[in-house]
C-alpha atoms as a PDB file:
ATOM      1  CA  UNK A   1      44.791 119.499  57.544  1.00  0.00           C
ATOM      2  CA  UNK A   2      41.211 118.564  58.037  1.00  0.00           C
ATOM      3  CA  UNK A   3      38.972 120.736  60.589  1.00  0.00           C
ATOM      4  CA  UNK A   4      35.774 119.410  62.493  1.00  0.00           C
ATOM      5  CA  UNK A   5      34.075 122.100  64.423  1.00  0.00           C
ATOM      6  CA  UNK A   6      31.424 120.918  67.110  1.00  0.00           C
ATOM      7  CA  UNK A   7      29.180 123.348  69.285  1.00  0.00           C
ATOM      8  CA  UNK A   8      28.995 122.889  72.948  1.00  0.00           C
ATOM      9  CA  UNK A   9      26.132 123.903  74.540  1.00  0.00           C
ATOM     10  CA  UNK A  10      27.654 126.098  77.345  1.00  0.00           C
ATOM     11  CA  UNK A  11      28.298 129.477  75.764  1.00  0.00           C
ATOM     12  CA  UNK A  12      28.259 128.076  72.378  1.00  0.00           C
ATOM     13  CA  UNK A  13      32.185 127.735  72.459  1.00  0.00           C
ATOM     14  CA  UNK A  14      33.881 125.929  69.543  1.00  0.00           C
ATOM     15  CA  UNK A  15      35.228 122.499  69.915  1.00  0.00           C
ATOM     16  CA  UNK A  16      37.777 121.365  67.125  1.00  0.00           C
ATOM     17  CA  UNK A  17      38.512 118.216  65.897  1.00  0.00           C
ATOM     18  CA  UNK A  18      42.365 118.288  63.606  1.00  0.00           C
ATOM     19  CA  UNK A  19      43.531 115.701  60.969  1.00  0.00           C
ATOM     20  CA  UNK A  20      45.945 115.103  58.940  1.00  0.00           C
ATOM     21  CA  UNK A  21      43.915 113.511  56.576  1.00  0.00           C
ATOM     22  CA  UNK A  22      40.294 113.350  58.200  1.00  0.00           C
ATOM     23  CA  UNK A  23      40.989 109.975  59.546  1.00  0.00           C
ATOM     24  CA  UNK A  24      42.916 108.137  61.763  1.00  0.00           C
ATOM     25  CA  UNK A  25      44.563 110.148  64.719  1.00  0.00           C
ATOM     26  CA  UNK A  26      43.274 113.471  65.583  1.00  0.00           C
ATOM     27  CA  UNK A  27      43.600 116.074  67.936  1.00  0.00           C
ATOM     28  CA  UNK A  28      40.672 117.923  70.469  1.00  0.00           C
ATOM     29  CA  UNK A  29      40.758 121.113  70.950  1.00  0.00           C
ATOM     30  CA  UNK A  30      38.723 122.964  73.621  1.00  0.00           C
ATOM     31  CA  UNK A  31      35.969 120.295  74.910  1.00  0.00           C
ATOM     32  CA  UNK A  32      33.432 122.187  76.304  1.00  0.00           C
ATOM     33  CA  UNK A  33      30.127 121.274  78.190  1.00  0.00           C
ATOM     34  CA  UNK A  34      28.039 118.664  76.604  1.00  0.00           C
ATOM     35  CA  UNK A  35      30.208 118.224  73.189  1.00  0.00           C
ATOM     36  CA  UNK A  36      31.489 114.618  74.349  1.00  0.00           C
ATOM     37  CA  UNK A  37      29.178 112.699  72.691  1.00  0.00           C
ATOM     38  CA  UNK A  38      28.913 114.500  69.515  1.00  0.00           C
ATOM     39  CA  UNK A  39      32.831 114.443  69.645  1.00  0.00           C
ATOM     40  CA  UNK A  40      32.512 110.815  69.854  1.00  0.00           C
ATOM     41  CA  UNK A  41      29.762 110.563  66.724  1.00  0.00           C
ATOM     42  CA  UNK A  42      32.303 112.497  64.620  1.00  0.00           C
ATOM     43  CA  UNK A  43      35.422 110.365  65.717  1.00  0.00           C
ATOM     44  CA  UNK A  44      33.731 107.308  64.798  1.00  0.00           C
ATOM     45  CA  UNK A  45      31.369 108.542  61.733  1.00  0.00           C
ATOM     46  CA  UNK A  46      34.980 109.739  60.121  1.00  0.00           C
ATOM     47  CA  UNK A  47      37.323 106.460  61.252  1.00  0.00           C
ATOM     48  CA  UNK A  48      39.423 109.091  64.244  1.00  0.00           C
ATOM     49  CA  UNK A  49      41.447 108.025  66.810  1.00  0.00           C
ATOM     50  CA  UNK A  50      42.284 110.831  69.621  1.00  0.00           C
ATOM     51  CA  UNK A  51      45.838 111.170  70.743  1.00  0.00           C
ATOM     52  CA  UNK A  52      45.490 114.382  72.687  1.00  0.00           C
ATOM     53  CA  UNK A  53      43.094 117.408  74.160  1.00  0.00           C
ATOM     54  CA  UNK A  54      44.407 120.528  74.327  1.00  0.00           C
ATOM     55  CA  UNK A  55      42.887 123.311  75.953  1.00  0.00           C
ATOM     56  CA  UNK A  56      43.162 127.172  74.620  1.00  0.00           C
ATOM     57  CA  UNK A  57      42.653 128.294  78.131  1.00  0.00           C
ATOM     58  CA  UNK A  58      41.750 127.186  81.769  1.00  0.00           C
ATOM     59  CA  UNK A  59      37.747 128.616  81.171  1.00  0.00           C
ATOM     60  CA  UNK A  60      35.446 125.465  82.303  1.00  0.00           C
ATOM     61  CA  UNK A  61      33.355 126.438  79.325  1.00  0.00           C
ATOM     62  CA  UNK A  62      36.938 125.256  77.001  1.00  0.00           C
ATOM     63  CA  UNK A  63      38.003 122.362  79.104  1.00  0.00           C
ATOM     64  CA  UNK A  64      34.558 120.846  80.842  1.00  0.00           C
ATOM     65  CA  UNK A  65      34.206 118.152  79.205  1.00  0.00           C
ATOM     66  CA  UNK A  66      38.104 117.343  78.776  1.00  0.00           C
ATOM     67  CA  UNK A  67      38.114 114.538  81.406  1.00  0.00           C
ATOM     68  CA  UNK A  68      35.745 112.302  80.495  1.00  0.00           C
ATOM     69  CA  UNK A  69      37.074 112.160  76.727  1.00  0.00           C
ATOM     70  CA  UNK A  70      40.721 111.986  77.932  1.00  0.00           C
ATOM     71  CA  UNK A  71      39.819 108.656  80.417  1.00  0.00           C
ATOM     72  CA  UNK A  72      37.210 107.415  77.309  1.00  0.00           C
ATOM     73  CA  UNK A  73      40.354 107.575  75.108  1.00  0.00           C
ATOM     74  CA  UNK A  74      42.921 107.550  77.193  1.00  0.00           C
ATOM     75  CA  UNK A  75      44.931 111.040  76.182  1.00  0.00           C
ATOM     76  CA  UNK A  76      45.950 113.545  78.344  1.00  0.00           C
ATOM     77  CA  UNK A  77      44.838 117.301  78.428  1.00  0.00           C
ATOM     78  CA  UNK A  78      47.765 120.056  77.499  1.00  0.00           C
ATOM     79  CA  UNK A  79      47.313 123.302  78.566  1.00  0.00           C
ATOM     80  CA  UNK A  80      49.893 126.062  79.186  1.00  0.00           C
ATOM     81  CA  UNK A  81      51.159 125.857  82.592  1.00  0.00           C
ATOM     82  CA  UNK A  82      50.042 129.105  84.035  1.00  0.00           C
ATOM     83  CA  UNK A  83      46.264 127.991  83.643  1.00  0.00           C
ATOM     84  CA  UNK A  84      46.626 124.912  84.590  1.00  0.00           C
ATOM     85  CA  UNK A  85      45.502 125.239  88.477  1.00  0.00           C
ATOM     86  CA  UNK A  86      41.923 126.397  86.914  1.00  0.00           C
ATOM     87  CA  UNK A  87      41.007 122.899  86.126  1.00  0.00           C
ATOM     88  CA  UNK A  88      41.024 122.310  90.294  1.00  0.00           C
ATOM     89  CA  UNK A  89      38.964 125.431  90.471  1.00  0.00           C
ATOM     90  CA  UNK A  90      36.638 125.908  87.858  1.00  0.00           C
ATOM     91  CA  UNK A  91      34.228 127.917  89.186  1.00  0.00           C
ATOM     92  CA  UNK A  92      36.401 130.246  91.601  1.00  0.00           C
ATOM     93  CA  UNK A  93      38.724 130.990  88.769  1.00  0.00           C
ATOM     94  CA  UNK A  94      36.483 132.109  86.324  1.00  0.00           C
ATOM     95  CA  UNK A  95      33.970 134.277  88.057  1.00  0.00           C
ATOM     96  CA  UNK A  96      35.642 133.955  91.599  1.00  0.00           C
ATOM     97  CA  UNK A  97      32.628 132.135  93.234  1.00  0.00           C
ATOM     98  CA  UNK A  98      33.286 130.321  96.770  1.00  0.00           C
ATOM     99  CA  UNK A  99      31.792 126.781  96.934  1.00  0.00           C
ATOM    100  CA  UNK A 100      30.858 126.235  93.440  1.00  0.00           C
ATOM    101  CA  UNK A 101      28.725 128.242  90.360  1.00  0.00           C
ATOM    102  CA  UNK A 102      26.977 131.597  90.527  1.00  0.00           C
ATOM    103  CA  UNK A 103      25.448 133.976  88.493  1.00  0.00           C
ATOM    104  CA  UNK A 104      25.329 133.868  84.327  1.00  0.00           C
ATOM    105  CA  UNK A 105      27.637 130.705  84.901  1.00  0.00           C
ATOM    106  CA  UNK A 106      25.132 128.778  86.643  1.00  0.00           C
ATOM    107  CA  UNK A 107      22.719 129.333  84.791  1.00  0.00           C
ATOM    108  CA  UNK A 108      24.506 128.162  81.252  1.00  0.00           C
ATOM    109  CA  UNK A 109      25.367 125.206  82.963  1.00  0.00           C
ATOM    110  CA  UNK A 110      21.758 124.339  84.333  1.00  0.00           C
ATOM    111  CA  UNK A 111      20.236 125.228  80.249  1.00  0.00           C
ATOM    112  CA  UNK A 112      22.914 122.437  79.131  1.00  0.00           C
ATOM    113  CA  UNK A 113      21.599 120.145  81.671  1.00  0.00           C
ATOM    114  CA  UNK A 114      24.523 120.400  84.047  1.00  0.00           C
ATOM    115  CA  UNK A 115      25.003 121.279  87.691  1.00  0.00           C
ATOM    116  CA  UNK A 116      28.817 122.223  89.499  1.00  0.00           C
ATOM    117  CA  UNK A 117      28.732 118.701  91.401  1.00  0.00           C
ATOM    118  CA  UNK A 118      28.607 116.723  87.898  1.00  0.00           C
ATOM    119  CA  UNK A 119      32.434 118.567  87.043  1.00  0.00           C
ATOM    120  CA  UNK A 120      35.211 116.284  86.997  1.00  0.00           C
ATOM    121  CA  UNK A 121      39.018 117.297  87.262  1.00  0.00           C
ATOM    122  CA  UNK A 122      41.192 116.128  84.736  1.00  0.00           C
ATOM    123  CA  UNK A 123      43.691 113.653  86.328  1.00  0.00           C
ATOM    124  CA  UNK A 124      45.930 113.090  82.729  1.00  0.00           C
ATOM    125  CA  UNK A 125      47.445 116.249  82.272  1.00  0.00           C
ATOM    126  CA  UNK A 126      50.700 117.770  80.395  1.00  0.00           C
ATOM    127  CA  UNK A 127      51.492 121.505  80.569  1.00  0.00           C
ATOM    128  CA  UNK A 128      53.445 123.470  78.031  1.00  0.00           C
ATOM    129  CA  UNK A 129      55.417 126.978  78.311  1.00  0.00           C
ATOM    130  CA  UNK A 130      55.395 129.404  75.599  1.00  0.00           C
ATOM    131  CA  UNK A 131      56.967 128.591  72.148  1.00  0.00           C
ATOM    132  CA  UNK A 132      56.714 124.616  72.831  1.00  0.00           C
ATOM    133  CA  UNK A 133      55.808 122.854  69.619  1.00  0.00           C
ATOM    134  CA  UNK A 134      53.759 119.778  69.826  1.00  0.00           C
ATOM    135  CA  UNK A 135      53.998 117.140  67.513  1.00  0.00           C
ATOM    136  CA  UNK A 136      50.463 115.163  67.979  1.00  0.00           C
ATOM    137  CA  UNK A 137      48.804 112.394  65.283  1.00  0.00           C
ATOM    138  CA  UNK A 138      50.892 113.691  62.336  1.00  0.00           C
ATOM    139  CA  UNK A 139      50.376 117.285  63.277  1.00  0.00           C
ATOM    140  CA  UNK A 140      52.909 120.127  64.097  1.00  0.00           C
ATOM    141  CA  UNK A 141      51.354 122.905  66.561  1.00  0.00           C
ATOM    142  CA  UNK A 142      52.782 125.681  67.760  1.00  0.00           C
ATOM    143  CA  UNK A 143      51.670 126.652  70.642  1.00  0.00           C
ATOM    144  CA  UNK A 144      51.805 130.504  71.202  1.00  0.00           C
ATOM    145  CA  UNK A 145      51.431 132.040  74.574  1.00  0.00           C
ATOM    146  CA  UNK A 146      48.993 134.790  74.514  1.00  0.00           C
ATOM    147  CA  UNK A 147      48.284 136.226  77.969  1.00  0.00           C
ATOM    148  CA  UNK A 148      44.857 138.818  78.575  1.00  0.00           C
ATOM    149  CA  UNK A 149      42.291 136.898  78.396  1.00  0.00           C
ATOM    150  CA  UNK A 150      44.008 134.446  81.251  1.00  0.00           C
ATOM    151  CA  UNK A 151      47.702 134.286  82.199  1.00  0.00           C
ATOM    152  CA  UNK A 152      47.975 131.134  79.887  1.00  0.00           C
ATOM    153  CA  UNK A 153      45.660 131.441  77.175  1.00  0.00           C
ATOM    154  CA  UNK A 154      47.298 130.390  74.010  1.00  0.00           C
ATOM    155  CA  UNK A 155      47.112 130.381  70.605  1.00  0.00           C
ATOM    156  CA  UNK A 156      47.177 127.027  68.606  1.00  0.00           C
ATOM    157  CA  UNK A 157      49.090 127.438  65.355  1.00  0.00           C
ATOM    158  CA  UNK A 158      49.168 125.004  62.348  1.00  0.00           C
ATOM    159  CA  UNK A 159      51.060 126.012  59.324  1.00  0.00           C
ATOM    160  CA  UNK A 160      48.947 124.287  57.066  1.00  0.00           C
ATOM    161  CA  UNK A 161      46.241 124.989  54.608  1.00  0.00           C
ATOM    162  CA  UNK A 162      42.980 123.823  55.746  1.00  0.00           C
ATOM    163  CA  UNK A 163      40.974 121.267  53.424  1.00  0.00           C
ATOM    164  CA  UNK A 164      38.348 121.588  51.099  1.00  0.00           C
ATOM    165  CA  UNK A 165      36.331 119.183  52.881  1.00  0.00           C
ATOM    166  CA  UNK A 166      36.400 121.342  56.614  1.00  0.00           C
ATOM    167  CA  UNK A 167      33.904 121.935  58.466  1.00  0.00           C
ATOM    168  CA  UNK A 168      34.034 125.415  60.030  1.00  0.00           C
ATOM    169  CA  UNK A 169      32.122 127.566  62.368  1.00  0.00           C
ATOM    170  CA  UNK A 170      29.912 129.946  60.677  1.00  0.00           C
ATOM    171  CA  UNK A 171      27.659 132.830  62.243  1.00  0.00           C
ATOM    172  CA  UNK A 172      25.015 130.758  63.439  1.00  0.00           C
ATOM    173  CA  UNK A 173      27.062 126.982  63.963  1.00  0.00           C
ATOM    174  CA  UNK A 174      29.417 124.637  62.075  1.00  0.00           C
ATOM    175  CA  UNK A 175      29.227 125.055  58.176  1.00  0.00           C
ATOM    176  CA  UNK A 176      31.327 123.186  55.652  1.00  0.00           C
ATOM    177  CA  UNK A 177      34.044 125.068  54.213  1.00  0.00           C
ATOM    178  CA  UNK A 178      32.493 124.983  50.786  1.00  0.00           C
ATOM    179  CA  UNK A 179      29.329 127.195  51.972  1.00  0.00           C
ATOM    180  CA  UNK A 180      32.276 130.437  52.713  1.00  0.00           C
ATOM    181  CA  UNK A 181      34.795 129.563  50.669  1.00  0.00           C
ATOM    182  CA  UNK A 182      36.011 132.559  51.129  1.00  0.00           C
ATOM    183  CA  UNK A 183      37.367 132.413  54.391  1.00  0.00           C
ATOM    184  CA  UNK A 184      39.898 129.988  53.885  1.00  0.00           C
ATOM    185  CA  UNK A 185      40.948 130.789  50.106  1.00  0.00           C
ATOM    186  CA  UNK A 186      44.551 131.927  49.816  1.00  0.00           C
ATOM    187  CA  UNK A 187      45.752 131.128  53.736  1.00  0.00           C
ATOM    188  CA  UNK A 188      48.522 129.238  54.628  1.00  0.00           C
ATOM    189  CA  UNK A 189      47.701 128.924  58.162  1.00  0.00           C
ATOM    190  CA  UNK A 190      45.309 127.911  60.817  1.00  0.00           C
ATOM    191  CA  UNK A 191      45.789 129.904  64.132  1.00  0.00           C
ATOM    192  CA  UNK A 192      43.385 128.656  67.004  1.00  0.00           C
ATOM    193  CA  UNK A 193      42.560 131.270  68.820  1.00  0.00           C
ATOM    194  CA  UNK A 194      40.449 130.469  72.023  1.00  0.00           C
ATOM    195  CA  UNK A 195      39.048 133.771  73.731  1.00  0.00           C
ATOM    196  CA  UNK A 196      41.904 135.834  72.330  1.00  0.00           C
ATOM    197  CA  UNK A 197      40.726 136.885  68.881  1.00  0.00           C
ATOM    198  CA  UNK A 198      37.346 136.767  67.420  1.00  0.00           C
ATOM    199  CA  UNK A 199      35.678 138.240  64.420  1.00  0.00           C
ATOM    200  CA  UNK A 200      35.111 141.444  64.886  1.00  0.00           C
ATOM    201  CA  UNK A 201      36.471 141.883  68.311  1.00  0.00           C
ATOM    202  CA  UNK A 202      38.392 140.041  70.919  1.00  0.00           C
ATOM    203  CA  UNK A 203      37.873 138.535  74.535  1.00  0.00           C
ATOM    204  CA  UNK A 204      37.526 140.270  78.048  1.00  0.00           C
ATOM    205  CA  UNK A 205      39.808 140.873  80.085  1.00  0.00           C
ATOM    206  CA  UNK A 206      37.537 141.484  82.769  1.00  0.00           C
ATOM    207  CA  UNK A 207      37.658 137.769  84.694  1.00  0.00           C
ATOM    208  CA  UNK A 208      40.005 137.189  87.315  1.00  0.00           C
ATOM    209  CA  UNK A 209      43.657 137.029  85.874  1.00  0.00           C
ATOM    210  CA  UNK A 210      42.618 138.881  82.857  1.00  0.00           C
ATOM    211  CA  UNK A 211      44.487 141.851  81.932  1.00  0.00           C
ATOM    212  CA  UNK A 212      43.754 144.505  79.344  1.00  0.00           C
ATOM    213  CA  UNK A 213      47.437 145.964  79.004  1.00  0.00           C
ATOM    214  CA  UNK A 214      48.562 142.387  78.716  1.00  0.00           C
ATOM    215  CA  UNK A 215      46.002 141.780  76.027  1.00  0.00           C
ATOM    216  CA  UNK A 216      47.226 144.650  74.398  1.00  0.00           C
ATOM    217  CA  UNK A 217      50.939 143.408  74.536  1.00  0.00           C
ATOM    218  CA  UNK A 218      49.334 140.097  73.020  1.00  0.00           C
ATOM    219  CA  UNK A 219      47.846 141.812  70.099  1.00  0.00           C
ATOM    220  CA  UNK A 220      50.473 143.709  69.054  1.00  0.00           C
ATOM    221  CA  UNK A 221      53.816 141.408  69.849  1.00  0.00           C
ATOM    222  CA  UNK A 222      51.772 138.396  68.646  1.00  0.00           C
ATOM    223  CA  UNK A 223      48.497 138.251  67.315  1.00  0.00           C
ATOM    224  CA  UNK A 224      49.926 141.242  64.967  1.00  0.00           C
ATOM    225  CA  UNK A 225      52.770 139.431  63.667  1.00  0.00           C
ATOM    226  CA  UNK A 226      51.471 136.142  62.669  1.00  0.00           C
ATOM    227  CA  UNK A 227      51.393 135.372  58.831  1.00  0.00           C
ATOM    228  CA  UNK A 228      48.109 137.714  57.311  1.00  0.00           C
ATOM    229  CA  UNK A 229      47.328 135.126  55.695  1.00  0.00           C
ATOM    230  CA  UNK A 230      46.415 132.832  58.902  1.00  0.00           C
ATOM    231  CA  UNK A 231      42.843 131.128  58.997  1.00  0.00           C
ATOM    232  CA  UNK A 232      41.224 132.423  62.587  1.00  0.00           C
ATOM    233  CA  UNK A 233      39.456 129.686  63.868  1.00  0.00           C
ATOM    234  CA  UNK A 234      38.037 131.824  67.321  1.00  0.00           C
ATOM    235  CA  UNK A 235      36.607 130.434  70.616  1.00  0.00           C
ATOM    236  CA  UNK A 236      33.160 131.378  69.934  1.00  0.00           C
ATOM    237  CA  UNK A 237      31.454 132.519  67.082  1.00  0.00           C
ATOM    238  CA  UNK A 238      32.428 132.600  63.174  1.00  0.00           C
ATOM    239  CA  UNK A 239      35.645 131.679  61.708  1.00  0.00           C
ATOM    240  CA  UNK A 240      37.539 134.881  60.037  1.00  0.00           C
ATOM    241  CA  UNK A 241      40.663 135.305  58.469  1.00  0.00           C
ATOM    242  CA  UNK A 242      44.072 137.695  59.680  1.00  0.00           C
ATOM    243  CA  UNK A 243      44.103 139.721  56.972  1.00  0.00           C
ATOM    244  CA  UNK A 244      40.551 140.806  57.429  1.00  0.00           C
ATOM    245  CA  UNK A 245      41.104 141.047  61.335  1.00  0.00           C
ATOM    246  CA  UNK A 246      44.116 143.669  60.806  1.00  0.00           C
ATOM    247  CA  UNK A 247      42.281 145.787  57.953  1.00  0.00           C
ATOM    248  CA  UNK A 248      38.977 146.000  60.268  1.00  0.00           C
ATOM    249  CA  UNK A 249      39.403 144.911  63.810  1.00  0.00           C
ATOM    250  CA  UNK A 250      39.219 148.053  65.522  1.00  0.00           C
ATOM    251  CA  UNK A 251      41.315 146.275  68.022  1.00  0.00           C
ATOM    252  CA  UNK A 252      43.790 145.247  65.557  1.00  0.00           C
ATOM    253  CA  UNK A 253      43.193 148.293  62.456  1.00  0.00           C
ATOM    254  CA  UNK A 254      45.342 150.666  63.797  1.00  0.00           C
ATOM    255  CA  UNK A 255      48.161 148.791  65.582  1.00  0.00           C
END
């Protein structure tokens, strides 16, 4: 499977682009704020054709840009059913704001250029329940229900290998796989984890309909028991591996 990582500019979240093949169809996962246009560079500079979004979670900073490339392609948006009312309320259910943005939310969106009037709901969408496998543009993913972070954050599984010719996020943006080789040798697996697992640590639970014993049910019954050797391909930040995650996550180490 070939991997396309893209930055958005709100909160630096990862957008990925999935292949078969690096051509022809493809799926988007999590377009955020201000990645549309570099989504479409990369789907024409590599001969792609869209057949779906998906969305990790309900966050606005995950699924902003979402409607525009599902009517510019004309896909719909999947996202797990019990985050699917966020995409009516973007602002309310993320840092429970009346009327539109406040606070550290605001002001990402005004750096990227964008104020809460320019958000546009997403009219195409398909919602899955836990377990559901999706079979999108040649690809089989699992999604994996993974409640904490929101009620419906999930976890995008792949079992393939990742190829050589990826482009993954590093520490400080997209590399191509062949500048950390490392980080993919030897898996078997791609696991895309939104705001569930990152390197290092893993996402709050501190938004409304987080939920830190949840999260901890998440990490143990699910996170915990996916292959080791599982590529992590986070939210935000750095790509990492399982195997590393469970050896020196301290969230993960000692479960």
């Amino acid at each position: 499977m070939h991997v396309e990582t893209l930055l958005a500019p709100v909160f630096g979240a990862n957008c990925y682009l999935l292949s078969a093949d690096g051509s022809g169809p493809c799926v988007i996962v999590d377009a955020g704020g201000g990645v549309a246009d570099d989504v479409h560079a990369t789907v024409v500079r590599r001969g792609l054709a869209p057949v779906a979004v998906l969305a990790t979670h309900g966050h606005l900073d995950h699924t902003w840009s979402a409607a525009e490339l599902g009517t510019r392609y004309g896909v719909p948006l999947w996202i797990h059913a019990d985050d699917a009312y966020r995409l009516a309320d973007p602002f309310g259910s993320l840092d429970g704001s009346t009327g539109g943005a406040s606070g550290p939310l605001a002001q990402a969106l005004a750096a990227a250029g964008f104020g809460p009037d320019q958000h546009v709901v997403p009219t195409d969408v398909s919602t899955f329940t836990a377990g559901q496998a999706l079979t999108l543009g040649g690809l089989t993913v699992r999604a994996v229900h993974a409640p904490g972070h929101t009620q419906g954050a999930t976890l995008f599984v792949v079992d393939e290998a990742v190829a050589p010719d990826s482009v993954l996020p590093g520490p400080q943006g997209p590399l191509p796989l062949a500048a950390r080789p490392g980080v993919a040798e030897g898996t078997v697996a791609v696991a895309l984890t939104g705001d569930v697992l990152f390197a290092g640590t893993i996402g709050r639970t501190d938004l409304p309909g987080g939920d830190m014993p949840q999260m901890t049910r998440t990490l143990t019954d699910v996170v915990s028991t996916l292959d080791p050797r599982t590529l992590v391909l986070p939210g935000h930040g750095p790509a990492t591996r399982l195997d590393v995650e469970l050896r020196t996550n301290p969230y993960l180490a000692r479960r």
